[in-house]
PDB file of N, CA and C in Angstrom:
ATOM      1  N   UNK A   1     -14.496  41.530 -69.265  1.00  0.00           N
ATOM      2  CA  UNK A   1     -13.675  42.703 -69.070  1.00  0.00           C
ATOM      3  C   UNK A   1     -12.861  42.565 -67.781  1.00  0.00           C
ATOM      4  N   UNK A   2     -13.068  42.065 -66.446  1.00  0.00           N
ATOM      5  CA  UNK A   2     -12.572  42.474 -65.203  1.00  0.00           C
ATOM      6  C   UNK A   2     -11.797  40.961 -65.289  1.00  0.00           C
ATOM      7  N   UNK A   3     -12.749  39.982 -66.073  1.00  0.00           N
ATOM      8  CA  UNK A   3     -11.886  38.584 -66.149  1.00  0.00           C
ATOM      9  C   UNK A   3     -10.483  38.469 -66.154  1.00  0.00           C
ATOM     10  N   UNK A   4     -10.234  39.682 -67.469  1.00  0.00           N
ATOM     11  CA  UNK A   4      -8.309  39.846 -67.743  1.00  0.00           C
ATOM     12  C   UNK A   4      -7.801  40.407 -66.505  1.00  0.00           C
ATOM     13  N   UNK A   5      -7.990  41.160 -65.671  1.00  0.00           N
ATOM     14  CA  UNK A   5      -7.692  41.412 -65.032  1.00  0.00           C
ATOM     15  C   UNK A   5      -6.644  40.869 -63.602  1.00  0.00           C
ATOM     16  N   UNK A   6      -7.077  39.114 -63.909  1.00  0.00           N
ATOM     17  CA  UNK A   6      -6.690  38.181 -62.888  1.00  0.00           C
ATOM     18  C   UNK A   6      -6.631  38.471 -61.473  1.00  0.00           C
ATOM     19  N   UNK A   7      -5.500  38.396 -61.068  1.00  0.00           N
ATOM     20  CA  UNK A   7      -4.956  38.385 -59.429  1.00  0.00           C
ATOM     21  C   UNK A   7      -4.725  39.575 -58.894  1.00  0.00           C
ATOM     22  N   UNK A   8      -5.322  40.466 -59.409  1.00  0.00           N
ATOM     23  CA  UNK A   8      -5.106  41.537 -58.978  1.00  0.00           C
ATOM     24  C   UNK A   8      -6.471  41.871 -58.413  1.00  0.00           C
ATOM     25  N   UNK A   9      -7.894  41.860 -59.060  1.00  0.00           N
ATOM     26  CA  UNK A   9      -8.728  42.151 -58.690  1.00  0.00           C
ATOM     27  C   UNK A   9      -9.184  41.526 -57.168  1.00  0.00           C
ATOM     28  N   UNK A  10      -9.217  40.511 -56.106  1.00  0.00           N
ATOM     29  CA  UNK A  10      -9.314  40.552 -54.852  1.00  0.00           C
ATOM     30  C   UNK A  10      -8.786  41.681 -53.823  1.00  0.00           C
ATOM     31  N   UNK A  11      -7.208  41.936 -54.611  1.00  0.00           N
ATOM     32  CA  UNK A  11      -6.890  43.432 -53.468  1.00  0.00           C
ATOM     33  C   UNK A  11      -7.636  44.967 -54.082  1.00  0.00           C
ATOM     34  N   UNK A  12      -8.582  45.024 -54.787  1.00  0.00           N
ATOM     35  CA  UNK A  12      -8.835  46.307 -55.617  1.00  0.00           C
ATOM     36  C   UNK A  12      -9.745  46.722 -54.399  1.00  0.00           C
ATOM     37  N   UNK A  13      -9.725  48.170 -53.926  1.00  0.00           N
ATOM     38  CA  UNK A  13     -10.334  48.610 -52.825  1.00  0.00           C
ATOM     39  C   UNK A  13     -11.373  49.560 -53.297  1.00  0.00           C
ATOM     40  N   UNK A  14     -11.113  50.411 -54.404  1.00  0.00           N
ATOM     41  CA  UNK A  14     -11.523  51.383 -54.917  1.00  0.00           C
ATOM     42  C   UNK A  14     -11.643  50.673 -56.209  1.00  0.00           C
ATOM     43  N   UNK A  15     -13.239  51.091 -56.425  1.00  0.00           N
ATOM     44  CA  UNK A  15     -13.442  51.251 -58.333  1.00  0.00           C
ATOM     45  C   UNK A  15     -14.562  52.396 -58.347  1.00  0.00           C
ATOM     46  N   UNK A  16     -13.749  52.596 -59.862  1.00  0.00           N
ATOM     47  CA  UNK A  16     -14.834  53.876 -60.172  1.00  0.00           C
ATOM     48  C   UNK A  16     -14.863  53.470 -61.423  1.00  0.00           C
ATOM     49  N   UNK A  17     -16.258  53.950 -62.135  1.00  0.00           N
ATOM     50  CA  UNK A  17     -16.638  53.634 -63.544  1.00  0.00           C
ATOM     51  C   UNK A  17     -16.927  55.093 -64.135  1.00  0.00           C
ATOM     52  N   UNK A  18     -16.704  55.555 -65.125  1.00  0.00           N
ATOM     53  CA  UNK A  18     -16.534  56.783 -65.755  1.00  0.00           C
ATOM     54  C   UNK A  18     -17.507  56.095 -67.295  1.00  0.00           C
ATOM     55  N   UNK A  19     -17.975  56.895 -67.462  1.00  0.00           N
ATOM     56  CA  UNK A  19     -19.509  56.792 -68.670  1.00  0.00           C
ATOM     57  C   UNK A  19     -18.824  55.875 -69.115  1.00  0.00           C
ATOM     58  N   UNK A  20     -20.162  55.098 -70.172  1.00  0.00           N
ATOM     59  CA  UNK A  20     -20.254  53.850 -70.619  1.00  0.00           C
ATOM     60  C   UNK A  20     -19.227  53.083 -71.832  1.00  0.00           C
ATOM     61  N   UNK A  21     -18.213  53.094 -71.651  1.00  0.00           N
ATOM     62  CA  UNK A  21     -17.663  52.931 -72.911  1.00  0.00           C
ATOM     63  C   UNK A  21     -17.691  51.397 -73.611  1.00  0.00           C
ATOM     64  N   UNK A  22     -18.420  50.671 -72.836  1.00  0.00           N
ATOM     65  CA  UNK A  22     -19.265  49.267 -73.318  1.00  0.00           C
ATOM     66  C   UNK A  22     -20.594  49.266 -73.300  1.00  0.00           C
ATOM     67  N   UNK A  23     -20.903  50.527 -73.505  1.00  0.00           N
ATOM     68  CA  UNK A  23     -22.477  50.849 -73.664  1.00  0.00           C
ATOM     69  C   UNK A  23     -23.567  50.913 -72.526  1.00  0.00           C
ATOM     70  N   UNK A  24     -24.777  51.126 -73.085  1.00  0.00           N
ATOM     71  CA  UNK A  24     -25.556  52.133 -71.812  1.00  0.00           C
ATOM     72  C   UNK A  24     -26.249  50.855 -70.994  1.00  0.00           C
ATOM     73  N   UNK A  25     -25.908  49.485 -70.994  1.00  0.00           N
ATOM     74  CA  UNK A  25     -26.361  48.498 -69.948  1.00  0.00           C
ATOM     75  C   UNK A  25     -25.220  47.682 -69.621  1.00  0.00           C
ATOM     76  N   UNK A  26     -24.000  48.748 -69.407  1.00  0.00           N
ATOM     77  CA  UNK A  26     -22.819  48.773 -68.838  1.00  0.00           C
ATOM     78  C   UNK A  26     -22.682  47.763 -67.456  1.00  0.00           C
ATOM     79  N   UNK A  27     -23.798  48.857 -66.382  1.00  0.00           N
ATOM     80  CA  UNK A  27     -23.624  48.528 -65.116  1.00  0.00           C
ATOM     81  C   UNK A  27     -24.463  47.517 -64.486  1.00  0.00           C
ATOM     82  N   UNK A  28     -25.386  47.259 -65.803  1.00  0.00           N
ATOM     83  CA  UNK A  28     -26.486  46.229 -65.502  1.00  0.00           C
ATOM     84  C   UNK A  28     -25.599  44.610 -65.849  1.00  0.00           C
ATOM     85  N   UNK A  29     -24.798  44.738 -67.078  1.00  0.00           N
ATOM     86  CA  UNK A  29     -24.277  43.465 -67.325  1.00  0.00           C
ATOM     87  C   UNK A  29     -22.778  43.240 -66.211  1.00  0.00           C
ATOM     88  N   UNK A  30     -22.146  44.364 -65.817  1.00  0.00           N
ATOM     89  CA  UNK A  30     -21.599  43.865 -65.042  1.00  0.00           C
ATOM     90  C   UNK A  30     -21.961  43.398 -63.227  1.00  0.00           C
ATOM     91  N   UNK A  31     -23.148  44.450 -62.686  1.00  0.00           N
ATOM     92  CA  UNK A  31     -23.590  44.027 -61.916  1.00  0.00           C
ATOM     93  C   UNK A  31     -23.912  41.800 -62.243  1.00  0.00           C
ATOM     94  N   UNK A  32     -24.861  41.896 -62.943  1.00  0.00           N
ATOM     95  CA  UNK A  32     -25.431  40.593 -63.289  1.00  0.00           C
ATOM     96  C   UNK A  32     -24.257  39.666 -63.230  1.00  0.00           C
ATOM     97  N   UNK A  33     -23.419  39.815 -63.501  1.00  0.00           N
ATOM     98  CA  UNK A  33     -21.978  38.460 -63.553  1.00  0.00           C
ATOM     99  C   UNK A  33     -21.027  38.592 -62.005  1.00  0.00           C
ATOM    100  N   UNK A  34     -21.862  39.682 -60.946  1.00  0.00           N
ATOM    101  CA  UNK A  34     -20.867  39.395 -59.806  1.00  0.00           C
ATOM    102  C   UNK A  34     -21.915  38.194 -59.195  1.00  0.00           C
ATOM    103  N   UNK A  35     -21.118  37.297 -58.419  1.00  0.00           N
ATOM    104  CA  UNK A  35     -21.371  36.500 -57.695  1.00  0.00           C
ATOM    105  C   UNK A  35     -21.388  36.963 -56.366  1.00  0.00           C
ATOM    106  N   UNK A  36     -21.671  35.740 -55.405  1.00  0.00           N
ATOM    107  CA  UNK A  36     -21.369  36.344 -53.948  1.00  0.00           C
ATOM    108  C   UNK A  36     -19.571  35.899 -53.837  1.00  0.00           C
ATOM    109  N   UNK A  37     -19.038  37.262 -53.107  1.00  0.00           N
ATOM    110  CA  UNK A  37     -17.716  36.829 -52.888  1.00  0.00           C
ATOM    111  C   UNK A  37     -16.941  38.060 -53.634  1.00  0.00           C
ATOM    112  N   UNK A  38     -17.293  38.361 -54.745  1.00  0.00           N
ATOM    113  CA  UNK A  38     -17.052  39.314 -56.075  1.00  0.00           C
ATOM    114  C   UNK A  38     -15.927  40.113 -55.388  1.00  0.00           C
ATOM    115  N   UNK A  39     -14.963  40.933 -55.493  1.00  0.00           N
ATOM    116  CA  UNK A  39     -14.616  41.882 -55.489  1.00  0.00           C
ATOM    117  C   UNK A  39     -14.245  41.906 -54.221  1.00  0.00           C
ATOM    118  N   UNK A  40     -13.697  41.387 -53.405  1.00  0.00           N
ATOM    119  CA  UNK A  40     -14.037  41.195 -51.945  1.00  0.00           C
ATOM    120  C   UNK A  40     -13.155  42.349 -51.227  1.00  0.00           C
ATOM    121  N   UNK A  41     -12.563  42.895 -51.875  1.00  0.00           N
ATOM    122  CA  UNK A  41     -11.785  44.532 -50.945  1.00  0.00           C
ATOM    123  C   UNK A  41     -12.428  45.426 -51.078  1.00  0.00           C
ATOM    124  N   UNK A  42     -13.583  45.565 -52.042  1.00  0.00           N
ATOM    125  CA  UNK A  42     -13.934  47.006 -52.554  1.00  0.00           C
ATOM    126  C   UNK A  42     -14.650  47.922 -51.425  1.00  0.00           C
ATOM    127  N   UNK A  43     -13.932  48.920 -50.772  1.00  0.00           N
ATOM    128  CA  UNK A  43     -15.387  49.530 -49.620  1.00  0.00           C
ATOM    129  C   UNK A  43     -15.710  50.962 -50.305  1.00  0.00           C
ATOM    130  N   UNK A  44     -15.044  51.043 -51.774  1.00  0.00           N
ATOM    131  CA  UNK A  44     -15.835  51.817 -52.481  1.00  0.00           C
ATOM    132  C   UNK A  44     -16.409  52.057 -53.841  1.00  0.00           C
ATOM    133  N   UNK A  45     -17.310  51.843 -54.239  1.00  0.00           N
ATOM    134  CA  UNK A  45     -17.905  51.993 -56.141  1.00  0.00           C
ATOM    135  C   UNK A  45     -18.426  53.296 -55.829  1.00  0.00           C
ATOM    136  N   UNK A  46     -17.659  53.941 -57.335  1.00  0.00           N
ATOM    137  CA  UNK A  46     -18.006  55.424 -58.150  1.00  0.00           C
ATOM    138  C   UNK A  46     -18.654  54.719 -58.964  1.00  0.00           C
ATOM    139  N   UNK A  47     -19.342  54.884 -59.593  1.00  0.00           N
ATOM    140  CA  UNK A  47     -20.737  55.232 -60.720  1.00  0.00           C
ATOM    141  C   UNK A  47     -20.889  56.091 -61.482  1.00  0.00           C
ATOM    142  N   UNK A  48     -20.148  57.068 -62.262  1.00  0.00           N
ATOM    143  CA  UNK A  48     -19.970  58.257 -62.885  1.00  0.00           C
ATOM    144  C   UNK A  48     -20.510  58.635 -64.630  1.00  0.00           C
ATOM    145  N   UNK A  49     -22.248  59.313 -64.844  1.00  0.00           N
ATOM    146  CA  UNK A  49     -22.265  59.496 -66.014  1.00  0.00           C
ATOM    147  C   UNK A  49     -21.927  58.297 -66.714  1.00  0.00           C
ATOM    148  N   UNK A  50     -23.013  57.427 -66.235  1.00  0.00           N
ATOM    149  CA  UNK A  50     -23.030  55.929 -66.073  1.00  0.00           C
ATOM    150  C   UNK A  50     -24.415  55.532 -67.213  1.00  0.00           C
ATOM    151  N   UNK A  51     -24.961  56.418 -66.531  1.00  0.00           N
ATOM    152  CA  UNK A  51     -26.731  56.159 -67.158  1.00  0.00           C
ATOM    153  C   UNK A  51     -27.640  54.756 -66.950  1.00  0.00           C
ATOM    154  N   UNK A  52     -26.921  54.431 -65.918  1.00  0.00           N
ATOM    155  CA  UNK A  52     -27.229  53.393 -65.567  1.00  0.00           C
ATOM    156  C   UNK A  52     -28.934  52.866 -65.520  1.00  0.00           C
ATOM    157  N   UNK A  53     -29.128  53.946 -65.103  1.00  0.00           N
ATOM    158  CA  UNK A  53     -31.091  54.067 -64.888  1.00  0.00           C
ATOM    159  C   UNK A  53     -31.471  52.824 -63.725  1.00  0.00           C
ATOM    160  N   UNK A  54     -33.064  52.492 -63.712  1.00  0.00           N
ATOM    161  CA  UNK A  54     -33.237  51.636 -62.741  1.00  0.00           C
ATOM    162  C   UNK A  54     -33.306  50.382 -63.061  1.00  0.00           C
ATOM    163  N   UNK A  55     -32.810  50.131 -64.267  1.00  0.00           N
ATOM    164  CA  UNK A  55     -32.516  48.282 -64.816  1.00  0.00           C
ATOM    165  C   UNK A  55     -31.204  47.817 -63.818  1.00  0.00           C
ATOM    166  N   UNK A  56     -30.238  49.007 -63.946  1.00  0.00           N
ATOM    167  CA  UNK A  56     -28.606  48.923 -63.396  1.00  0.00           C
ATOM    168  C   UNK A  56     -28.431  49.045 -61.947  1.00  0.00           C
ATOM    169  N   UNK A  57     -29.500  49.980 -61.556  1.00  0.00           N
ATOM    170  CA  UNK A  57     -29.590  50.082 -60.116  1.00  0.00           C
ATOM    171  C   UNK A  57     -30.097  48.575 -59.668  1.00  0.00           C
ATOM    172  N   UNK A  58     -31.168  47.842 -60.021  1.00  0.00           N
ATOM    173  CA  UNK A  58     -32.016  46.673 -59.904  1.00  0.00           C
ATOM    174  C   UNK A  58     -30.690  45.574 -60.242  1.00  0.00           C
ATOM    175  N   UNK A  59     -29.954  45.376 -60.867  1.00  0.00           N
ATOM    176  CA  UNK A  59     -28.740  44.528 -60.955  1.00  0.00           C
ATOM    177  C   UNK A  59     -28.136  44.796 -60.119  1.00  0.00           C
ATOM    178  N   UNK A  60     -27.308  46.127 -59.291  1.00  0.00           N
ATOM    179  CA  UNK A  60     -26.513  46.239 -58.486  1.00  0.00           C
ATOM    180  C   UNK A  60     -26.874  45.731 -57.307  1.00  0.00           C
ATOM    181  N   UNK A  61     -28.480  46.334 -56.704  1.00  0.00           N
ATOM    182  CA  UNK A  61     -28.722  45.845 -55.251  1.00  0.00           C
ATOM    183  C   UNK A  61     -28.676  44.433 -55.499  1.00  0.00           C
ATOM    184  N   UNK A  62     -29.313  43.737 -56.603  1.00  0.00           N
ATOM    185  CA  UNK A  62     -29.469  42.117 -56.669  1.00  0.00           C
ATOM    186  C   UNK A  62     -27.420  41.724 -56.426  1.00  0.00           C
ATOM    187  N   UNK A  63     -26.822  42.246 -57.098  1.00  0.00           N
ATOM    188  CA  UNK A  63     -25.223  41.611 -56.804  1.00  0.00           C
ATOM    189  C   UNK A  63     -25.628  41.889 -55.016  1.00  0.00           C
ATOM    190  N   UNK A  64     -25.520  42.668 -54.701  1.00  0.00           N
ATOM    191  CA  UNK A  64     -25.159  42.762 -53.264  1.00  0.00           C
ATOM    192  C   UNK A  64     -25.980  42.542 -52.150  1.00  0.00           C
ATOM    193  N   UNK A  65     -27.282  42.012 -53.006  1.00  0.00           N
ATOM    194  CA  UNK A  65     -28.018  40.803 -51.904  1.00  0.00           C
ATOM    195  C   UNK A  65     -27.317  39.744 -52.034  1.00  0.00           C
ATOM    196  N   UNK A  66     -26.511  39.431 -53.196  1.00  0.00           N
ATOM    197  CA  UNK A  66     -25.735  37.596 -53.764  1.00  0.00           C
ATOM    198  C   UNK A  66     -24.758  37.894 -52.856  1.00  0.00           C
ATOM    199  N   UNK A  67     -24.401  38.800 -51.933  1.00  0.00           N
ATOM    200  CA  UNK A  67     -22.891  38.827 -51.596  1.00  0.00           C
ATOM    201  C   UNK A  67     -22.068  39.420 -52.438  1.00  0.00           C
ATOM    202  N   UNK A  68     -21.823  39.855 -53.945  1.00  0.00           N
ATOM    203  CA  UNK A  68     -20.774  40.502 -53.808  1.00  0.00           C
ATOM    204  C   UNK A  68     -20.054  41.796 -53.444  1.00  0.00           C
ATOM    205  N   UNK A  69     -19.316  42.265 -53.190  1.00  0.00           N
ATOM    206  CA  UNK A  69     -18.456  43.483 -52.523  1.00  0.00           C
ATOM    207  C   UNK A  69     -19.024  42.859 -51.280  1.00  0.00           C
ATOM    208  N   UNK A  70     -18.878  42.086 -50.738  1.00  0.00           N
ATOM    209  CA  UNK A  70     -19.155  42.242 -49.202  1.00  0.00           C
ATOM    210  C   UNK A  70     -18.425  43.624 -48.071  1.00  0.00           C
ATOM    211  N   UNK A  71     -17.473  43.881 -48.580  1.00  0.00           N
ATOM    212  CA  UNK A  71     -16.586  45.316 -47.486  1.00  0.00           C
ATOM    213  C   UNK A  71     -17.547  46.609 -48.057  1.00  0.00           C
ATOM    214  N   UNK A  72     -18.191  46.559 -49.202  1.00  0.00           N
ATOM    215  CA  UNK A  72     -18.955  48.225 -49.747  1.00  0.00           C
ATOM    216  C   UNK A  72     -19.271  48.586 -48.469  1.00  0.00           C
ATOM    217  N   UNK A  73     -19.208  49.926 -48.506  1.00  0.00           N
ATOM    218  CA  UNK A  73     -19.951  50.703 -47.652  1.00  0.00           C
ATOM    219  C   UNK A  73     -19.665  52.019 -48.267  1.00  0.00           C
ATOM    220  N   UNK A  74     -19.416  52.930 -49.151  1.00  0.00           N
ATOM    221  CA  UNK A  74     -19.720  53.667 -50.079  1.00  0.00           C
ATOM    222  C   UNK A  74     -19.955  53.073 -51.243  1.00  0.00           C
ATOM    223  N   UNK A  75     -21.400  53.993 -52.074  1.00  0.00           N
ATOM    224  CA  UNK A  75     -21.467  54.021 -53.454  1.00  0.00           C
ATOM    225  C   UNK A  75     -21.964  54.876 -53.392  1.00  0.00           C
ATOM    226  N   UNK A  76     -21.071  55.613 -54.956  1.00  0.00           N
ATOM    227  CA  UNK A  76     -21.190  57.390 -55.283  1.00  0.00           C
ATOM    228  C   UNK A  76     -21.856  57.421 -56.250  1.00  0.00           C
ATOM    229  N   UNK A  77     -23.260  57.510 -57.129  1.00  0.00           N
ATOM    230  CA  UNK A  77     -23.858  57.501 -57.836  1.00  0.00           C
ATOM    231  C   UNK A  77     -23.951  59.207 -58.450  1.00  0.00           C
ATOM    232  N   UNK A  78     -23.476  59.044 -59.739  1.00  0.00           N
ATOM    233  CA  UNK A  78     -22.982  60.241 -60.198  1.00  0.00           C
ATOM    234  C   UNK A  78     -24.145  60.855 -61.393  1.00  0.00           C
ATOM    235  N   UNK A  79     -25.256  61.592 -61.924  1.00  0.00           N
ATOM    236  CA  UNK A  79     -25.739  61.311 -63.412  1.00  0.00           C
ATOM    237  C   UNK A  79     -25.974  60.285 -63.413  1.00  0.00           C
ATOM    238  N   UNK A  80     -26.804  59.516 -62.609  1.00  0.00           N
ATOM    239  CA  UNK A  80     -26.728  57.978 -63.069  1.00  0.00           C
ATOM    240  C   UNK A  80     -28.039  57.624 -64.196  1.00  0.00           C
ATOM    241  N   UNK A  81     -28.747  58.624 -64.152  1.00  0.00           N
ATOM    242  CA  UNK A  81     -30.648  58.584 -64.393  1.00  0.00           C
ATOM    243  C   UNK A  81     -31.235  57.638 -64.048  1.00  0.00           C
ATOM    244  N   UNK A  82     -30.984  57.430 -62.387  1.00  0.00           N
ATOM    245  CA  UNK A  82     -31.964  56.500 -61.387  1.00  0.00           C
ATOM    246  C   UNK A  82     -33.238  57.337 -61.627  1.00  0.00           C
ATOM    247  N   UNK A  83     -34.528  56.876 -61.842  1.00  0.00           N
ATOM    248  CA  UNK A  83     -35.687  57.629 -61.059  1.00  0.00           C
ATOM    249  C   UNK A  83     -35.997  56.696 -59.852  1.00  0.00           C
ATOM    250  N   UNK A  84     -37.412  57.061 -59.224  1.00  0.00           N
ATOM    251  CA  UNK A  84     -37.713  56.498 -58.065  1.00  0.00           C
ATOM    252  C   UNK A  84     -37.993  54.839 -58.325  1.00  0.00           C
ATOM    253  N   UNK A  85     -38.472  54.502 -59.060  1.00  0.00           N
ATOM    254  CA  UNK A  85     -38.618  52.896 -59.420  1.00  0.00           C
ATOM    255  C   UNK A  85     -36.959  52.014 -58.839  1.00  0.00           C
ATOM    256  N   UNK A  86     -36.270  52.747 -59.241  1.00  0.00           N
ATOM    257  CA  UNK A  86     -34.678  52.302 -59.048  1.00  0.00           C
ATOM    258  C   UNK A  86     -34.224  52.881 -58.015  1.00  0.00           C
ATOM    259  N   UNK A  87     -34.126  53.996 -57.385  1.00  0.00           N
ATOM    260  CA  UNK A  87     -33.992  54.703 -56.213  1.00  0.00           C
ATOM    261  C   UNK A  87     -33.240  54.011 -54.804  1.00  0.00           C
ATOM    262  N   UNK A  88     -34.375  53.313 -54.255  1.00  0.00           N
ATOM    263  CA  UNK A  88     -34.467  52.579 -53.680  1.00  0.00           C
ATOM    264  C   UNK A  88     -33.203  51.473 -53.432  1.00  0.00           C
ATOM    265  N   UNK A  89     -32.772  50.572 -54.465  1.00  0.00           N
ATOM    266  CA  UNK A  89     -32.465  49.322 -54.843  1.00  0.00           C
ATOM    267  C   UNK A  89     -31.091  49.042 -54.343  1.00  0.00           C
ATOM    268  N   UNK A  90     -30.020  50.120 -54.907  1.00  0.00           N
ATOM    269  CA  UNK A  90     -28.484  49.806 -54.428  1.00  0.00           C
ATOM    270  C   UNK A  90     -28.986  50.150 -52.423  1.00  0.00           C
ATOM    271  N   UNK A  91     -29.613  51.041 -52.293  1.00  0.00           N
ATOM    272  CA  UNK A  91     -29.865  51.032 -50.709  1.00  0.00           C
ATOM    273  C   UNK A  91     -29.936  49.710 -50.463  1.00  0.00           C
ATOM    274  N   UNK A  92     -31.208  49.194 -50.516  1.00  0.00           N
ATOM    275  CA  UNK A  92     -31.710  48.194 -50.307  1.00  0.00           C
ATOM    276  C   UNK A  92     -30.868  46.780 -50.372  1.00  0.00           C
ATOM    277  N   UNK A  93     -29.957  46.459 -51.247  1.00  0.00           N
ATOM    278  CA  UNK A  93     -28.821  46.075 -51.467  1.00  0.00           C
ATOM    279  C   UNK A  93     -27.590  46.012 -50.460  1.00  0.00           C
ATOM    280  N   UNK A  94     -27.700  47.276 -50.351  1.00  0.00           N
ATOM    281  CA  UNK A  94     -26.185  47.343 -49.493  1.00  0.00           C
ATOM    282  C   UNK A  94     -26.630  46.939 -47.611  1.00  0.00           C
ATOM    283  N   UNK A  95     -28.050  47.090 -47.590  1.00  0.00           N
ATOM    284  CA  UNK A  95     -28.337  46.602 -46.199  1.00  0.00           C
ATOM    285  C   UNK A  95     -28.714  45.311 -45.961  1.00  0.00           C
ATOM    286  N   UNK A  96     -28.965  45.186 -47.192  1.00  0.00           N
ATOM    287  CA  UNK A  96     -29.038  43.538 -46.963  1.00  0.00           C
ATOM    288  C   UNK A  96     -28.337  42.871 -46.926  1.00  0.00           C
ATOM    289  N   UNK A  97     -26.869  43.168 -47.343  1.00  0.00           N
ATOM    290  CA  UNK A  97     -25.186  42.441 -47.580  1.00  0.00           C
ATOM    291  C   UNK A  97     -25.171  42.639 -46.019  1.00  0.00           C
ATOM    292  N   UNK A  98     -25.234  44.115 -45.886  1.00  0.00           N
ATOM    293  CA  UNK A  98     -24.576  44.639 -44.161  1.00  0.00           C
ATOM    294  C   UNK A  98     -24.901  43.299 -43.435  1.00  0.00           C
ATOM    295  N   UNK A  99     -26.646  43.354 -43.142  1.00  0.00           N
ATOM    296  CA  UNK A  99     -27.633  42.036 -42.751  1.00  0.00           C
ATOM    297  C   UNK A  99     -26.974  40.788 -42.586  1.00  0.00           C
ATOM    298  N   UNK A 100     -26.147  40.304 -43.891  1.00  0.00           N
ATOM    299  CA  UNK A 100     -25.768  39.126 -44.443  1.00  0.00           C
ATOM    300  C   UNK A 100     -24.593  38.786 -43.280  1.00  0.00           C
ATOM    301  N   UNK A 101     -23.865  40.095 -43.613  1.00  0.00           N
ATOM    302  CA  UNK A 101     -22.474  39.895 -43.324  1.00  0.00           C
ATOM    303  C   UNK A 101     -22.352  39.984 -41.372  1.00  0.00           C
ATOM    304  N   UNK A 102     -23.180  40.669 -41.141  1.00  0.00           N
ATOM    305  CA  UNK A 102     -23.638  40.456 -39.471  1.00  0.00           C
ATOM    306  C   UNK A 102     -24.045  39.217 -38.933  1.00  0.00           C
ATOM    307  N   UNK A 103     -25.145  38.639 -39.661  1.00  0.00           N
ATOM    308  CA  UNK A 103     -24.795  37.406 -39.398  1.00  0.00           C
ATOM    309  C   UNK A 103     -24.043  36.256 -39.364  1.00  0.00           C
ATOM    310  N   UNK A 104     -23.031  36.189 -40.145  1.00  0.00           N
ATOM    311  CA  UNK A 104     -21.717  35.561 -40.659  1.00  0.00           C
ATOM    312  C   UNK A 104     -20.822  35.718 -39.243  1.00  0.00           C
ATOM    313  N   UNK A 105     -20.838  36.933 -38.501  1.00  0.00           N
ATOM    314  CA  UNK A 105     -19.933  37.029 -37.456  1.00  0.00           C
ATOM    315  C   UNK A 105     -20.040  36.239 -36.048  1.00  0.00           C
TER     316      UNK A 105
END
């Protein structure tokens, strides 16, 4: 999906995802295919009536222990149906990139 997208996606600063319209392990299969490097402008992901649950949350923090979005520093988790098992994870995620990326400097 973001593949077609080409040369445009490095300057994308903002993404937001609005419910699943590639189905309800949406955010889990696209989490799973970022690499480190991914997306490299984004300092913000929406999540919106996503339903992501804690499979999707558990893919996202894993992208952003790999490095990708390295600039995140918002994510808006909307209806996502995280419970506490998943809770945790995009946190956990995004401090460990922070972590990553502190050391890099």
């Amino acid at each position: 999906m973001l593949g077609t997208l080409g040369s445009v996606l490095p300057a994308l600063e903002e993404m937001a995802l609005y419910k699943p319209a590639a189905g309800p392990d949406s955010v889990q299969r696209l989490a799973e295919g970022l690499g480190a490097g991914a997306l490299p402008a984004v300092t913000t992901l929406g999540i919106m009536k996503m339903h992501e649950g804690n499979a999707g949350a558990s893919a996202l923090a894993a992208a952003l222990g790999r490095g990708a979005l390295p600039r995140l520093n918002v994510i808006d988790l909307y209806n996502a149906a995280i419970g506490d098992a998943g809770a945790g994870g995009p946190r956990a995620g995004l401090a460990a990139a922070s972590r990553a990326g502190e050391s890099q400097s």
